[in-house]
Protein backbone atom coordinates (compact mmCIF):
# COMPACT_ATOMS: atom_id res chain seq x y z
CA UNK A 1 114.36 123.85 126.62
CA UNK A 2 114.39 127.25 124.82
CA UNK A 3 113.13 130.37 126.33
CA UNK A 4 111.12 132.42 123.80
CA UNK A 5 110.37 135.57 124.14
CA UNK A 6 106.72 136.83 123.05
CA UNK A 7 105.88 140.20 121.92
CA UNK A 8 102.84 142.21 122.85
CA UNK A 9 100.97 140.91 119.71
CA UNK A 10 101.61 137.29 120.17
CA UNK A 11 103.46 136.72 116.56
CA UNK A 12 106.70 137.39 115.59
CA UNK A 13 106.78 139.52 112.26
CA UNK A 14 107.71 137.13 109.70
CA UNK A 15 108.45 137.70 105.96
CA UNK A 16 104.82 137.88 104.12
CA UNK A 17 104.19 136.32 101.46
CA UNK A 18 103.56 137.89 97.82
CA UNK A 19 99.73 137.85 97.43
CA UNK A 20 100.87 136.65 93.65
CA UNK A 21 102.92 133.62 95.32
CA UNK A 22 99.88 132.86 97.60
CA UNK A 23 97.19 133.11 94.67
CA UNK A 24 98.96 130.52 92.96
CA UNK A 25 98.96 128.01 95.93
CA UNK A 26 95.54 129.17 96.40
CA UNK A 27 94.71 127.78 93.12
CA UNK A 28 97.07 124.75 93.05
CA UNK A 29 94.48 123.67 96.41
CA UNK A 30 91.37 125.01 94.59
CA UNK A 31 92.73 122.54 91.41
CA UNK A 32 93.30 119.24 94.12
CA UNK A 33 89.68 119.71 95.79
CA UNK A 34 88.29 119.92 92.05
CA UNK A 35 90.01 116.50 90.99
CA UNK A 36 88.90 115.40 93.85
CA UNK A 37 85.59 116.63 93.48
CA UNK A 38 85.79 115.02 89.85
CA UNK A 39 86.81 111.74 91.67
CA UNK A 40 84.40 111.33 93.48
CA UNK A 41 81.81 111.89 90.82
CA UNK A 42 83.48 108.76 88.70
CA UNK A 43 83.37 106.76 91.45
CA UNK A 44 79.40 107.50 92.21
CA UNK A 45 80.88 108.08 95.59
CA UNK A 46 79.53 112.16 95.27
CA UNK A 47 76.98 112.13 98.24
CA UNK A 48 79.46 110.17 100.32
CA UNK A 49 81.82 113.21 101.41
CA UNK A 50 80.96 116.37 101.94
CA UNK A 51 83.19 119.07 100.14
CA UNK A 52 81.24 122.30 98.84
CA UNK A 53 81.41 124.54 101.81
CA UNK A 54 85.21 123.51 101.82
CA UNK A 55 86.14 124.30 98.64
CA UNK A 56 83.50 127.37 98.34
CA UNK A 57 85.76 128.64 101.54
CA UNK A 58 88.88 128.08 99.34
CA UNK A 59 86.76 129.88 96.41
CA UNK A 60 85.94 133.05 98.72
CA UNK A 61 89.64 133.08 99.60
CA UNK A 62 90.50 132.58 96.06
CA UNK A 63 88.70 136.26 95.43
CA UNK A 64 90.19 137.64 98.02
CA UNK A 65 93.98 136.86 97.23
CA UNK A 66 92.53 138.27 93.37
CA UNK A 67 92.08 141.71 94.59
CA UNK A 68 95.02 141.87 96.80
CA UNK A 69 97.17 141.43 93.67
CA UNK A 70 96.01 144.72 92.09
CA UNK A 71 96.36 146.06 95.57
CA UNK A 72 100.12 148.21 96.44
CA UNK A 73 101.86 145.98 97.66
CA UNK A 74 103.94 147.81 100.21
CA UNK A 75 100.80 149.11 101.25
CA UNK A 76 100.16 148.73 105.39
CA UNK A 77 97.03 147.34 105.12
CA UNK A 78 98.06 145.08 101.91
CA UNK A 79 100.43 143.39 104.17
CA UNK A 80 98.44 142.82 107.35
CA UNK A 81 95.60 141.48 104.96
CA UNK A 82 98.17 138.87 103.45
CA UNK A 83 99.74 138.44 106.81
CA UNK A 84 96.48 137.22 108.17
CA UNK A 85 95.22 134.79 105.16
CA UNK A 86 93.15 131.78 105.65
CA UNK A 87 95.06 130.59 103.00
CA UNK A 88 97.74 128.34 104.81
CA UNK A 89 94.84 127.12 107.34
CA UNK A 90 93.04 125.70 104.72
CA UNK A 91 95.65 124.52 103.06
CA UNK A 92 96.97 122.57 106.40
CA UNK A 93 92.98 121.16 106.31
CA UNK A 94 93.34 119.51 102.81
CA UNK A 95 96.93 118.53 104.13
CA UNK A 96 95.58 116.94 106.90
CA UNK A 97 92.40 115.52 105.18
CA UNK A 98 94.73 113.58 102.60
CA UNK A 99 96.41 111.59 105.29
CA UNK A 100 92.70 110.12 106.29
CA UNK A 101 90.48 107.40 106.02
CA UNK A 102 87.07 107.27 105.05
CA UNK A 103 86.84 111.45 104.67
CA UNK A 104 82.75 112.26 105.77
CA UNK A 105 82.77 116.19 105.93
CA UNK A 106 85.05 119.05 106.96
CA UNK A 107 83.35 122.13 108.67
CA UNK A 108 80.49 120.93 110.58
CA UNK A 109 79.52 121.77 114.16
CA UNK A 110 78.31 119.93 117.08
CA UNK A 111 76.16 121.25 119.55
CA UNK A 112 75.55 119.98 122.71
CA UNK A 113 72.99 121.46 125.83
CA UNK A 114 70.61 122.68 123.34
CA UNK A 115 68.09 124.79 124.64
CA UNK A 116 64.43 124.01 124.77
CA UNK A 117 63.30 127.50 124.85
CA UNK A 118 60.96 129.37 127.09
CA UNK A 119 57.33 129.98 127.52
CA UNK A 120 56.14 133.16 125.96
CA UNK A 121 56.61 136.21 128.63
CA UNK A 122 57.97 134.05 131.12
CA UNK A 123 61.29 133.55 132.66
CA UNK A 124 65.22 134.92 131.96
CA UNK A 125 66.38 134.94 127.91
CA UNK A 126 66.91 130.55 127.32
CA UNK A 127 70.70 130.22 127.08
CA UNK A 128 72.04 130.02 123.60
CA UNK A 129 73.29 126.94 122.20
CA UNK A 130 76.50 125.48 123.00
CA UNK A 131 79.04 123.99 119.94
CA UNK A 132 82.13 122.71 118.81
CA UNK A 133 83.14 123.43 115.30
CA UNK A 134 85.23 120.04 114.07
CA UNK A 135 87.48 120.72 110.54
CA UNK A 136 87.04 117.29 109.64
CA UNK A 137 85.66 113.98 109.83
CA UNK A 138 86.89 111.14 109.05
CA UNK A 139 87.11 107.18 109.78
CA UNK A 140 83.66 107.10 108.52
CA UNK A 141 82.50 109.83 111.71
CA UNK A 142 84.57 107.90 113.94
CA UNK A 143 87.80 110.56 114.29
CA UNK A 144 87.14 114.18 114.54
CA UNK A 145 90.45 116.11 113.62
CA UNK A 146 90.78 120.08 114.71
CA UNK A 147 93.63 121.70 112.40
CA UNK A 148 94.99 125.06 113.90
CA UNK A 149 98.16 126.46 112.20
CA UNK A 150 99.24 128.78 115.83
CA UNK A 151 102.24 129.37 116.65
CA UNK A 152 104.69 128.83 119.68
CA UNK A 153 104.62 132.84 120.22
CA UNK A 154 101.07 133.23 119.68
CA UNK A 155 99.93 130.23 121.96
CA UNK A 156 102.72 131.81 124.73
CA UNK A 157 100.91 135.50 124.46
CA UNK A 158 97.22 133.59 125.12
CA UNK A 159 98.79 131.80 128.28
CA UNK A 160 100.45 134.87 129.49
CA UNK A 161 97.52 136.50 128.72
CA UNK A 162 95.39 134.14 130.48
CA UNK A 163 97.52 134.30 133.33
CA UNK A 164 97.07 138.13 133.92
CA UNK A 165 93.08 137.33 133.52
CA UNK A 166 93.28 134.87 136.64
CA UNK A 167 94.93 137.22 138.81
CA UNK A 168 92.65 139.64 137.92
CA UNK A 169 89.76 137.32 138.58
CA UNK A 170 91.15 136.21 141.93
CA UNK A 171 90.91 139.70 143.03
CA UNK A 172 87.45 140.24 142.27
CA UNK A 173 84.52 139.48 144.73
CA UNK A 174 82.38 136.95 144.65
CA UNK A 175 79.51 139.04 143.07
CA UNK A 176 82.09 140.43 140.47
CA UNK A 177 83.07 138.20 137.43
CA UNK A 178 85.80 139.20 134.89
CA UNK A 179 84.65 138.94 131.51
CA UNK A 180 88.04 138.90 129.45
CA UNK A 181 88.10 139.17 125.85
CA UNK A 182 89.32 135.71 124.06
CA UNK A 183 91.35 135.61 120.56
CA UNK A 184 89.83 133.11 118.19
CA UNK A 185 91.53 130.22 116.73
CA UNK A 186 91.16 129.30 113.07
CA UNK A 187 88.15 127.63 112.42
CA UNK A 188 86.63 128.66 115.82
CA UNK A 189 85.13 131.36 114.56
CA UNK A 190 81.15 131.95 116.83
CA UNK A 191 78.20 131.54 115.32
CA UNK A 192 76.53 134.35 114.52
CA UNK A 193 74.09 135.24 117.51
CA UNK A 194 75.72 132.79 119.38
CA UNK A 195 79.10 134.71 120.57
CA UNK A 196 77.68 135.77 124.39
CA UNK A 197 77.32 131.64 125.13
CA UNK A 198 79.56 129.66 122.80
CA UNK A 199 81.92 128.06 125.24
CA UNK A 200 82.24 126.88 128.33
CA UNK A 201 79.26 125.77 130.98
CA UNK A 202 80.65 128.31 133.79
CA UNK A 203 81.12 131.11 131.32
CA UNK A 204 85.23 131.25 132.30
CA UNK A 205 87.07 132.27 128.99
CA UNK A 206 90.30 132.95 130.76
CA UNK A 207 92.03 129.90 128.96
CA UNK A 208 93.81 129.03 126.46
CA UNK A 209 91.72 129.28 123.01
CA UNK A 210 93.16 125.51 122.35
CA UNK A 211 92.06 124.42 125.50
CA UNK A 212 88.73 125.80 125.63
CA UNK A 213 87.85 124.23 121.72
CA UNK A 214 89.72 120.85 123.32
CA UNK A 215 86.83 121.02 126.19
CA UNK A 216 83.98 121.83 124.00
CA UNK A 217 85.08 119.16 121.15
CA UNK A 218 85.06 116.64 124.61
CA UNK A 219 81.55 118.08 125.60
CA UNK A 220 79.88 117.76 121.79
CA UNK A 221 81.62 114.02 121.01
CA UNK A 222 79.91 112.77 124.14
CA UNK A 223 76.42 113.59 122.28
CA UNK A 224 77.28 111.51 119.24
CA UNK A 225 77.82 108.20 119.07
CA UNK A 226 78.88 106.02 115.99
CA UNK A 227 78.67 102.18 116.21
CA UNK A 228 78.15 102.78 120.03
CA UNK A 229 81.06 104.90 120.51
CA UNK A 230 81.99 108.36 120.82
CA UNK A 231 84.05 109.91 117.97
CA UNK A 232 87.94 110.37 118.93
CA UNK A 233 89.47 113.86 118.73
CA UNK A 234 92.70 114.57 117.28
CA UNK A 235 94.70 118.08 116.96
CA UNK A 236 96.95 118.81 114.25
CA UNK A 237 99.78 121.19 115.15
CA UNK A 238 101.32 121.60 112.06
CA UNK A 239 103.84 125.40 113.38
CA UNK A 240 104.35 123.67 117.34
CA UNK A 241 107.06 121.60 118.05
CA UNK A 242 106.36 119.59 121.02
CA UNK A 243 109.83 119.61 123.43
CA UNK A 244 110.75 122.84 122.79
CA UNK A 245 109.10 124.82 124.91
CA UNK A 246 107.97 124.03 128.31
CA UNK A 247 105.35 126.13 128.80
CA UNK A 248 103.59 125.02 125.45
CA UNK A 249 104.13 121.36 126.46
CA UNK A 250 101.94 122.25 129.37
CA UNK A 251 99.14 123.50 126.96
CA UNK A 252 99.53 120.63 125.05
CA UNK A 253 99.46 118.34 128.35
CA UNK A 254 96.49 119.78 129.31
CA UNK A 255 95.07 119.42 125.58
CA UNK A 256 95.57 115.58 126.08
CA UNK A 257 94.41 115.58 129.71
CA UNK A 258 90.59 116.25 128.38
CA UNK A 259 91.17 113.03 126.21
CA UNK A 260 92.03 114.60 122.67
CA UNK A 261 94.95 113.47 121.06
CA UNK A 262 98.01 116.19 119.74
CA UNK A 263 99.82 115.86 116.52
CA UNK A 264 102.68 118.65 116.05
CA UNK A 265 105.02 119.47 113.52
CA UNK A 266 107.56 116.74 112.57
CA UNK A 267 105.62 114.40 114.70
CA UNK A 268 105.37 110.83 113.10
CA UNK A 269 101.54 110.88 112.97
CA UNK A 270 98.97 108.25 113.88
CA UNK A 271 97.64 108.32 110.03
CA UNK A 272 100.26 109.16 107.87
CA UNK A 273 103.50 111.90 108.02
CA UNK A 274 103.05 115.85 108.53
CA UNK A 275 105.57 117.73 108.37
CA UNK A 276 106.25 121.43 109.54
CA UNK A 277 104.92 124.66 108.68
CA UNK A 278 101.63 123.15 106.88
CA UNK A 279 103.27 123.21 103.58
CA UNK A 280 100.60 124.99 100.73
CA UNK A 281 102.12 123.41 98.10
CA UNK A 282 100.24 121.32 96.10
CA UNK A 283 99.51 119.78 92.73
CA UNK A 284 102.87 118.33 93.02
CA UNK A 285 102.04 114.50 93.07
CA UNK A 286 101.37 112.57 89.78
CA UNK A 287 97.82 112.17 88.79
CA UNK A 288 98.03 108.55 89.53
CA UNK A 289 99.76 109.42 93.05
CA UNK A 290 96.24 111.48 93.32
CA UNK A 291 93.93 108.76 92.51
CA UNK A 292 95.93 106.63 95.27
CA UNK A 293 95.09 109.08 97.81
CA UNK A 294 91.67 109.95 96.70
CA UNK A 295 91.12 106.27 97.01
CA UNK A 296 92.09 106.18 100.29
CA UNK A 297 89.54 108.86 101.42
CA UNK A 298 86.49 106.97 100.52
CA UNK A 299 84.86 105.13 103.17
CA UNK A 300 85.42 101.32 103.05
CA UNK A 301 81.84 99.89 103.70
CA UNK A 302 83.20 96.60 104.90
CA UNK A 303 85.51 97.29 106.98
CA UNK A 304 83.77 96.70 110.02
CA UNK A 305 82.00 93.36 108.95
CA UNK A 306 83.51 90.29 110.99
CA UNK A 307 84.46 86.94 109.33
CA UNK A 308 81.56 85.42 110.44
CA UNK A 309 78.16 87.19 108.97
CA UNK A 310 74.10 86.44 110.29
CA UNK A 311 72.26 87.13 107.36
CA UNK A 312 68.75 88.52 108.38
CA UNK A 313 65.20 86.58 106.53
CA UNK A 314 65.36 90.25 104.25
CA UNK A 315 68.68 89.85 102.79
CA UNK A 316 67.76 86.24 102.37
CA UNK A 317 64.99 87.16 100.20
CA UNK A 318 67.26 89.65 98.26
CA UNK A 319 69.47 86.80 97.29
CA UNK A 320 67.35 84.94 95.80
CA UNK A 321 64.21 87.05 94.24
CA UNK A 322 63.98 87.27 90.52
CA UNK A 323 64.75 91.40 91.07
CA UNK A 324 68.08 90.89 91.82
CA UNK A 325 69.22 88.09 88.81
CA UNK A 326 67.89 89.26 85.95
CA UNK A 327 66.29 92.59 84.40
CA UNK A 328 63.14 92.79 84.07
CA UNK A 329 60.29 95.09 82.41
CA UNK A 330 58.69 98.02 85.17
CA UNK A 331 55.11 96.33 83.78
CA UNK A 332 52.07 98.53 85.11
CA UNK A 333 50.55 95.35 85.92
CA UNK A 334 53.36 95.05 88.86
CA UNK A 335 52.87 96.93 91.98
CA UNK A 336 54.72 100.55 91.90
CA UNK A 337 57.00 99.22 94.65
CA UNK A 338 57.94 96.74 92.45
CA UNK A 339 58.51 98.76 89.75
CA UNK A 340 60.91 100.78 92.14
CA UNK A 341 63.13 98.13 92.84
CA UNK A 342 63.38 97.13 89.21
CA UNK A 343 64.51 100.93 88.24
CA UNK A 344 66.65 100.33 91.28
CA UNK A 345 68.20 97.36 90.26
CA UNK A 346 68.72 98.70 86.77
CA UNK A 347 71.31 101.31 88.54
CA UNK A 348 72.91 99.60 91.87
CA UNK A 349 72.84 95.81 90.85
CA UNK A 350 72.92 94.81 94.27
CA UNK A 351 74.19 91.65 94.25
CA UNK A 352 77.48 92.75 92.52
CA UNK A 353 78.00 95.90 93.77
CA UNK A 354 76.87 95.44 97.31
CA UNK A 355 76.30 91.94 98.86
CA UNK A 356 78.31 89.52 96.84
CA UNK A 357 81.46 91.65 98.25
CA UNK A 358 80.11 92.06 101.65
CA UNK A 359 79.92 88.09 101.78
CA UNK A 360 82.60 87.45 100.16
CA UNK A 361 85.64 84.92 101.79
CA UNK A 362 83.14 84.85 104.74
CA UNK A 363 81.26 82.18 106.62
CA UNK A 364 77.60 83.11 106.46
CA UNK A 365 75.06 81.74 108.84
CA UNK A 366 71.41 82.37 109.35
CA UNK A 367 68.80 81.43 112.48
CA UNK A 368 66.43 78.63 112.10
CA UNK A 369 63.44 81.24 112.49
CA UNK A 370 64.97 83.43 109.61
CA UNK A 371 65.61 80.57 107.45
CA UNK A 372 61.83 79.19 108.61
CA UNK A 373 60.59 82.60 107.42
CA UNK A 374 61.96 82.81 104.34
CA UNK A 375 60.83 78.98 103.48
CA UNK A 376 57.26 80.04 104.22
CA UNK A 377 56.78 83.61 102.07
CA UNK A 378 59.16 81.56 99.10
CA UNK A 379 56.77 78.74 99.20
CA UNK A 380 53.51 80.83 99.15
CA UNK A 381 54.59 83.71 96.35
CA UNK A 382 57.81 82.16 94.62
CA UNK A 383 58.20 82.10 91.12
CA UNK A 384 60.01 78.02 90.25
CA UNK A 385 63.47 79.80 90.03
CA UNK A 386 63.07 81.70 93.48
CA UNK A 387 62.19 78.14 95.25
CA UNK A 388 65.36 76.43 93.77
CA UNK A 389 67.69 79.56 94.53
CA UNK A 390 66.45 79.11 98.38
CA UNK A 391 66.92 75.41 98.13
CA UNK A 392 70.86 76.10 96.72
CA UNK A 393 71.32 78.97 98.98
CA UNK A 394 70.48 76.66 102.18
CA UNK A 395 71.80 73.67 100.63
CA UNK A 396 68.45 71.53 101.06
CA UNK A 397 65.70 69.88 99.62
CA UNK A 398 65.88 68.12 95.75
CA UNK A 399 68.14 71.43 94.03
CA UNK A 400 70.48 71.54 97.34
CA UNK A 401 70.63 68.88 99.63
CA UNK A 402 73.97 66.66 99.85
CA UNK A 403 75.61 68.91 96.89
CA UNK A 404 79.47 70.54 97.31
CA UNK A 405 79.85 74.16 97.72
CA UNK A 406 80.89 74.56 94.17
CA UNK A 407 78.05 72.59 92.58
CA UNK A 408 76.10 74.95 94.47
CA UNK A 409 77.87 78.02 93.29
CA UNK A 410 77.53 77.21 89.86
CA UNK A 411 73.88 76.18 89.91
CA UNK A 412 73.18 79.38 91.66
CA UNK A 413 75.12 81.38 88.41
CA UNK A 414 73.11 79.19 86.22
CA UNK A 415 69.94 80.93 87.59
CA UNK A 416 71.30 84.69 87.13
CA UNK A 417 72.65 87.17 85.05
CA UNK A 418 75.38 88.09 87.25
CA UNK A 419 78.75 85.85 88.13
CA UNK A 420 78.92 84.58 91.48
CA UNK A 421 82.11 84.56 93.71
CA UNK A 422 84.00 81.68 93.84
CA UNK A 423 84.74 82.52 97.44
CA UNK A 424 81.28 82.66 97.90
CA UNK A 425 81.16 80.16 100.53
CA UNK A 426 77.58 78.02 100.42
CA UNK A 427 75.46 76.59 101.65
CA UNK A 428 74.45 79.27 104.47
CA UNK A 429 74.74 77.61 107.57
CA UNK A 430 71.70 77.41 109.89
CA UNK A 431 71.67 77.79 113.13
CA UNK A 432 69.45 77.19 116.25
CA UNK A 433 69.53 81.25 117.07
CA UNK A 434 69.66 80.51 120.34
CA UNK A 435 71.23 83.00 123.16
CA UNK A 436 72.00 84.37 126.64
CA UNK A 437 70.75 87.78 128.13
CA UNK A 438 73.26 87.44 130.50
CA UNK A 439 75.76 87.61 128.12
CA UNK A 440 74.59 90.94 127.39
CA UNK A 441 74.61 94.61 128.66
CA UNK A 442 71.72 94.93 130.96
CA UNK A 443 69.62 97.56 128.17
CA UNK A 444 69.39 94.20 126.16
CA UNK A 445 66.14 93.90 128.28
CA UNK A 446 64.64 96.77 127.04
CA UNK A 447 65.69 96.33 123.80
CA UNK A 448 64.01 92.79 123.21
CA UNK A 449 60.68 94.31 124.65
CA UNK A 450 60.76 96.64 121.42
CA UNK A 451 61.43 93.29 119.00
CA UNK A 452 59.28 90.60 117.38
CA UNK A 453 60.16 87.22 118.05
CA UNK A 454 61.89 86.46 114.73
CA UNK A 455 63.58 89.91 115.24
CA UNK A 456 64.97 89.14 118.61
CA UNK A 457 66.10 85.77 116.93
CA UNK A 458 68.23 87.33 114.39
CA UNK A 459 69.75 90.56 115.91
CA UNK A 460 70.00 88.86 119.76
CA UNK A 461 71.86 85.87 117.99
CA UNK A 462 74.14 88.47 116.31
CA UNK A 463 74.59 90.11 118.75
CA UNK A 464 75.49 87.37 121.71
CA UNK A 465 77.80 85.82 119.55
CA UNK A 466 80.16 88.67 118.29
CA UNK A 467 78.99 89.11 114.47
CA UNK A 468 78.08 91.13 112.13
CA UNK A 469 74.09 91.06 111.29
CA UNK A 470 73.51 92.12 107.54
CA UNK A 471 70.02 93.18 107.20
CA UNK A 472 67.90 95.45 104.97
CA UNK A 473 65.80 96.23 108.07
CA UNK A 474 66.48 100.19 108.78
CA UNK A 475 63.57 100.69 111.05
CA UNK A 476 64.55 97.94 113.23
CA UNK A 477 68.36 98.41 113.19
CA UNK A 478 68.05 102.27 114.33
CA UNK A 479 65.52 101.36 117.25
CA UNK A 480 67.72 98.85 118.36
CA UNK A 481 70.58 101.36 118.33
CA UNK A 482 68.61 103.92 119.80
CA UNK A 483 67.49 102.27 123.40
CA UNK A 484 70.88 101.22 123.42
CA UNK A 485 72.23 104.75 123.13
CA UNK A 486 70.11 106.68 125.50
CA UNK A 487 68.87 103.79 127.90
CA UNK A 488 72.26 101.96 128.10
CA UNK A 489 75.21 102.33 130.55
CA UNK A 490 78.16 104.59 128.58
CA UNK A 491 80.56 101.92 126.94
CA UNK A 492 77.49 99.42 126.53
CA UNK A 493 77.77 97.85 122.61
CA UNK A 494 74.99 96.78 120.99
CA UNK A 495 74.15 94.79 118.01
CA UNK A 496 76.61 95.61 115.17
CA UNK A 497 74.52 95.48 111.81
CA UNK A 498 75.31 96.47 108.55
CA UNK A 499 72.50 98.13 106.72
CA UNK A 500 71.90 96.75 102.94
CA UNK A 501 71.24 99.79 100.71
CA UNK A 502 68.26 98.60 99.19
CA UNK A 503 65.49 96.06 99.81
CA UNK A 504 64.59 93.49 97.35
CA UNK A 505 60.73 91.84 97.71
CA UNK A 506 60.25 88.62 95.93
CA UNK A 507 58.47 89.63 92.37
CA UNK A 508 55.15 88.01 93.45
CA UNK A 509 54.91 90.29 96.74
CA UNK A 510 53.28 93.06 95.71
CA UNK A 511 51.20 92.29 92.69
CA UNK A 512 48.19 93.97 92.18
CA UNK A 513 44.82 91.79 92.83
CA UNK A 514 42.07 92.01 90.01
């Protein structure tokens, strides 16, 4: 492998760029994140990814790069300024971010050990909180990625560094401990208020920067969990080329041995191809090259439903109440949380923008208590075409019974102002809901304890045999997930469930009594 040799400043003095040549890219990225921004707005998808403090970074650099262009450029400080723009690190971000998946955020920190505080003149100063700061997020919160544009040179000067600190510590006593000063990585910037405690639990900053942010990104994901699991954490190298140096292999050893994964330059990666140097340019792909990508970043809200679906009593309702067929007049006479859902319905359609793609191509199954349920609130409060949409959607009594999935489709369409799927596969099956608590984690005990019985029928069945639960019920799906989070074993999986957006009572439910 090479040798390199590292100069007292860590960086090599490379050609600077023109602050003209860099405003441009500047704006080229600041002209992406606004399509994108635009995008996302056409798409309704604009609460789904958050990108202002992103792009207001990119602005605030933007201003920056402005008055460095009037500046003399052969001025000292002129150069050092452009040597040391954020410019390419964000620009390696929005690199980065196009290669993902279901883009949530970029910027956001974790904290984990937070403080409780102290009684009021009583006891040392509380200990500040402890956090990771994570670029982006993507995989719908599933993959945190940390982007840092170092160099070979510069990650060579913080281990030689380093090294000096050790020896230094090793010579102290035990009373004595060396407080060395750390360089900060891009986007590792302390919080304000926060700088005396940000790292690690012993207080030992004589690492690696890359190291210590690979520990505290561990230390943070372990506090989070999505769908039962902890978020993955991947660096992006884009200026270190793994096998080149052996010394910067061992960082990047060492990186991986706290369970992150490493991406470098030139480095097929594990979601697309980066290549070296974090290039800035941008702007250069065709608008419809663009809307391919930007595509790609939204988060697929199926894509963790399984072939097999156990549709809860409150999605059953959903299918069939007169709310979600036809529109219908917000009358005063109608209870006001009727008169929400209609308004609602009036916007989302649910059943053609949300469930009839969810069930789509699937088998669909319910529990004999769900499906017992349902019967009983239809047959007390159902208008005539609620009872025969329950008798086509479960394939019994005189509208269902004995009739072929497509007579039942098209019966079904008959009833609504919407098409229905012709992979919409009815009747729902029912089932006997029955299950096994042996089959499950241990926690499942605690979790039934918190569940009614027709509750425990529907997410127990789900979960015992593998599938997906599709319920409207947020109150019970996040208590479920809770006691399985922070009274389960780590690596215990609970129910999966996917959440329905909105509710949908049948129209006689909530009408006001004269």
């Amino acid at each position: 492998m090479a040798s390199l040799v590292v100069s007292d400043e860590g960086e090599s003095q490379t050609p600077v760029t023109s602050a003209d040549a860099l405003l441009t890219k500047c704006h080229e990225l600041l002209d992406e994140l606004e399509k994108f921004q635009a995008f996302l707005l056409q798409e309704k998808k604009e609460n789904t990814v958050q990108l202002r403090q992103f792009r207001n970074s990119v602005i605030s650099e933007l201003k920056s790069l402005e008055k460095l262009a009037r500046a003399d450029p052969i001025a000292e400080r002129t150069i050092h300024t452009l040597r040391s723009s954020n410019l390419p690190f964000y620009s390696a971000v929005w690199t980065a971010a196009k290669s993902c998946t279901g883009l949530v955020l970029f910027n956001k920190r974790f904290y984990w050990d937070i403080p409780t505080g102290r009684p009021v003149n009583s006891g040392p100063k509380p200990r500040r909180k402890r956090s990771a700061l994570v670029d982006i997020v993507a995989e719908d919160g599933e993959l945190w990625i940390k982007v840092s544009t170092i160099t070979e040179s510069r990650l060579l000067f913080e281990k030689a560094k380093a090294g000096w600190e050790e020896l230094d510590s090793d010579s102290d006593t035990e009373e004595e401990q060396h407080d060395g000063r750390r360089v900060v990585a891009e986007g590792a910037d302390p919080v304000p208020g926060e700088e005396d405690d940000y790292g690690s639990e012993d207080g030992n900053d004589n690492r690696v920067e890359l190291l210590r942010i690979a520990e505290d990104l561990c230390r943070a994901a372990k506090k989070v969990y999505i769908r039962y699991r902890h978020p993955r954490i991947l660096f992006i190298l884009p200026k270190i080329v793994e096998g080149h140096t052996s010394a910067v292999d061992a960082i990047l050893a060492e990186i991986r041995a706290t369970g992150a994964r490493v991406q470098c330059a030139s480095e097929p990666s594990l979601f697309g191809t980066y290549t070296n140097g974090a290039s800035c340019d941008h702007n250069t792909e065709a608008p419809a090259a663009l809307t391919t990508i930007f595509s790609r970043l939204l988060i697929d809200p199926l894509m963790h439903l399984t072939l097999t679906l156990n549709i809860d009593c409150t999605v059953l309702l959903a299918l069939v109440s007169d709310l979600s067929h036809s529109t219908l007049d917000p009358s005063p006479m109608l209870h006001r949380a009727i008169r929400r859902q209609i308004d609602l319905e009036a916007n989302e359609k649910l059943l053609p923008s949300s469930l009839y793609p969810a069930m789509a191509d699937r088998d669909l199954v319910c529990t004999s208590l769900a499906a017992k349920r349902m019967r009983e609130i239809v047959e007390q409060i159902g208008t005539p075409s609620e009872r025969l949409r329950t008798e086509l959607l479960l394939g019994e009594g005189e509208g269902g019974n004995g009739k072929p999935p497509a007579e039942l489709r098209a019966r079904f369409a008959e009833t609504s102002e919407y098409t229905v799927p012709e992979d919409w596969r009815l009747p729902i099956r029912v089932e006997d809901g029955t299950y096994e608590l042996s089959a499950l984690p241990a926690v499942a005990e605690r979790v039934k304890e918190e569940l009614t019985e027709i509750n425990r029928s529907v997410f127990f069945y789900g979960w015992t045999r593998g599938w997906t639960t599709v319920s409207s019920n947020r109150t019970v799906a996040k208590l479920v997930e809770a006691v399985v989070e922070n009274e389960g074993e780590e690596g215990d999986v609970g129910p999966m469930v996917w959440l329905c957006a909105t509710a949908r009572s049948l129209v006689g439910k909530e009408k006001r009594r004269h």
